[in-house]
Protein backbone atom coordinates (compact mmCIF):
# COMPACT_ATOMS: atom_id res chain seq x y z
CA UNK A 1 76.64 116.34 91.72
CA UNK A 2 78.90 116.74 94.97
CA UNK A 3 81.07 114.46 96.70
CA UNK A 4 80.29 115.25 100.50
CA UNK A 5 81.07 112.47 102.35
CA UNK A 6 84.18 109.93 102.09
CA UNK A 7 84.75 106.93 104.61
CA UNK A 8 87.29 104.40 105.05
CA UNK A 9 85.91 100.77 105.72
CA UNK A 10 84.78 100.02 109.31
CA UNK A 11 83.70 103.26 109.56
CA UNK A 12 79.84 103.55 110.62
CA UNK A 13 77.87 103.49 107.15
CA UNK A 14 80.56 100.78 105.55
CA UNK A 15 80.06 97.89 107.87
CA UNK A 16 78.01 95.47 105.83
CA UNK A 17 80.27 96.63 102.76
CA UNK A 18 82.99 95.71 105.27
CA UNK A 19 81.54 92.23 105.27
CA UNK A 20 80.75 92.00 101.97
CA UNK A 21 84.29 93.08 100.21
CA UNK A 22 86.97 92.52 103.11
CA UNK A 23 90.14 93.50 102.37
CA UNK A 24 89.24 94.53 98.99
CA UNK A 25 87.89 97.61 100.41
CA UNK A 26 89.10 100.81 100.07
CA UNK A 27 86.52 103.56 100.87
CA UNK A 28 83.21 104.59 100.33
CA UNK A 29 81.36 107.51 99.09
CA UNK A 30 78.27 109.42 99.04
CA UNK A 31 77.60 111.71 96.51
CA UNK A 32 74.45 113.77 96.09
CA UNK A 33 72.58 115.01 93.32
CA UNK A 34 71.17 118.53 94.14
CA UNK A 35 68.50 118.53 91.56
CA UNK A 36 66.76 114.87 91.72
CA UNK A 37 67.17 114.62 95.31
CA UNK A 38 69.35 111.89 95.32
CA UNK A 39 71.87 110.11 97.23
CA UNK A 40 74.13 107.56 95.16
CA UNK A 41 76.43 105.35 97.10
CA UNK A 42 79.62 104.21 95.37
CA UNK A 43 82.58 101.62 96.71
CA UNK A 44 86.45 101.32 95.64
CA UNK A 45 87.65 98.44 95.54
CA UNK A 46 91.17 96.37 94.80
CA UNK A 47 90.67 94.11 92.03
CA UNK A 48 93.77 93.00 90.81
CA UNK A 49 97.66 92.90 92.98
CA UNK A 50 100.18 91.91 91.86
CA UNK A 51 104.36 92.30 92.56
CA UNK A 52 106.11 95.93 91.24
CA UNK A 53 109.85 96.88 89.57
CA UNK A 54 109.64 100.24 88.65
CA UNK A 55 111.69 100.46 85.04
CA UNK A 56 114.62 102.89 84.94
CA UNK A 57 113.58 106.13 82.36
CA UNK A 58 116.16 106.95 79.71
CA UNK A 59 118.39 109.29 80.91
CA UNK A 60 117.81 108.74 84.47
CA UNK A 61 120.85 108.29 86.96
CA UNK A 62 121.13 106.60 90.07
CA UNK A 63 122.10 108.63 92.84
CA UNK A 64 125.17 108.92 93.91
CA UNK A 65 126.74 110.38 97.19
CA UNK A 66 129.52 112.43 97.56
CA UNK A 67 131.89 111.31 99.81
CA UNK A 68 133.12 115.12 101.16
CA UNK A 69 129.18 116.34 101.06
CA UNK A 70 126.05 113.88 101.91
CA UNK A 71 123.83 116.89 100.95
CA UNK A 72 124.90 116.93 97.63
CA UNK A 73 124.24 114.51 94.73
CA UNK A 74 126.02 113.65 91.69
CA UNK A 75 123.90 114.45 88.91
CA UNK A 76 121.45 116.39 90.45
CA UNK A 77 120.15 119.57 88.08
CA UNK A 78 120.06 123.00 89.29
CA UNK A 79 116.28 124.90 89.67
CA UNK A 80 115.24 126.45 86.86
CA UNK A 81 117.14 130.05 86.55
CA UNK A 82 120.03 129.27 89.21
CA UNK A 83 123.23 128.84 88.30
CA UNK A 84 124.87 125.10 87.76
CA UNK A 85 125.79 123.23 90.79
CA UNK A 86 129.94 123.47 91.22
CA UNK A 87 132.15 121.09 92.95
C-alpha cells in the first residue's frame, strides 16, 4: 500500500470533510493499494484537548546563564568525545 497523496483541510478533495469535522480536522489521505486497485481514504482527527505541564525528568537542570558568557550554559554536557566544558 502507498501513501501518495496528503492534504490539509480546505484543500480541494477535503471540503465536505471540512464541513463535516471542523476544527477537528487535521489532514487527509489517500492511500492506494497497487494490487486490488484500490483507493482508501482516511481522516485525522483531534479527539480529545486538553491543558499541558511538561514534568521535570530526574536529573534534569534548569538552565542557567552565565553572567560573563550568554553562549554558555551552566550544566550543559560536552559532545560525545570532546573534552569537558571549562570555565
Amino acid at each position: 500500500m502507498s501513501n501518495l497523496v496528503t492534504l490539509r483541510p480546505g484543500a480541494r478533495g477535503t471540503i465536505r470533510l471540512v464541513h463535516e469535522y471542523g476544527d477537528k480536522l487535521i489532514c487527509v489521505r489517500y492511500r492506494y493499494k497497487q494490487d486490488t486497485r484500490t483507493r482508501i481514504k482516511t481522516v485525522e482527527l483531534v479527539v480529545d484537548e486538553r491543558p499541558w505541564t511538561p514534568r521535570r525528568l530526574k536529573g534534569q537542570r534548569r538552565w542557567r546563564y552565565l553572567e560573563q558568557d550568554d553562549s554558555l550554559i551552566e550544566g550543559a554536557r560536552p559532545a560525545s568525545g570532546a573534552e569537558s566544558v571549562q570555565r
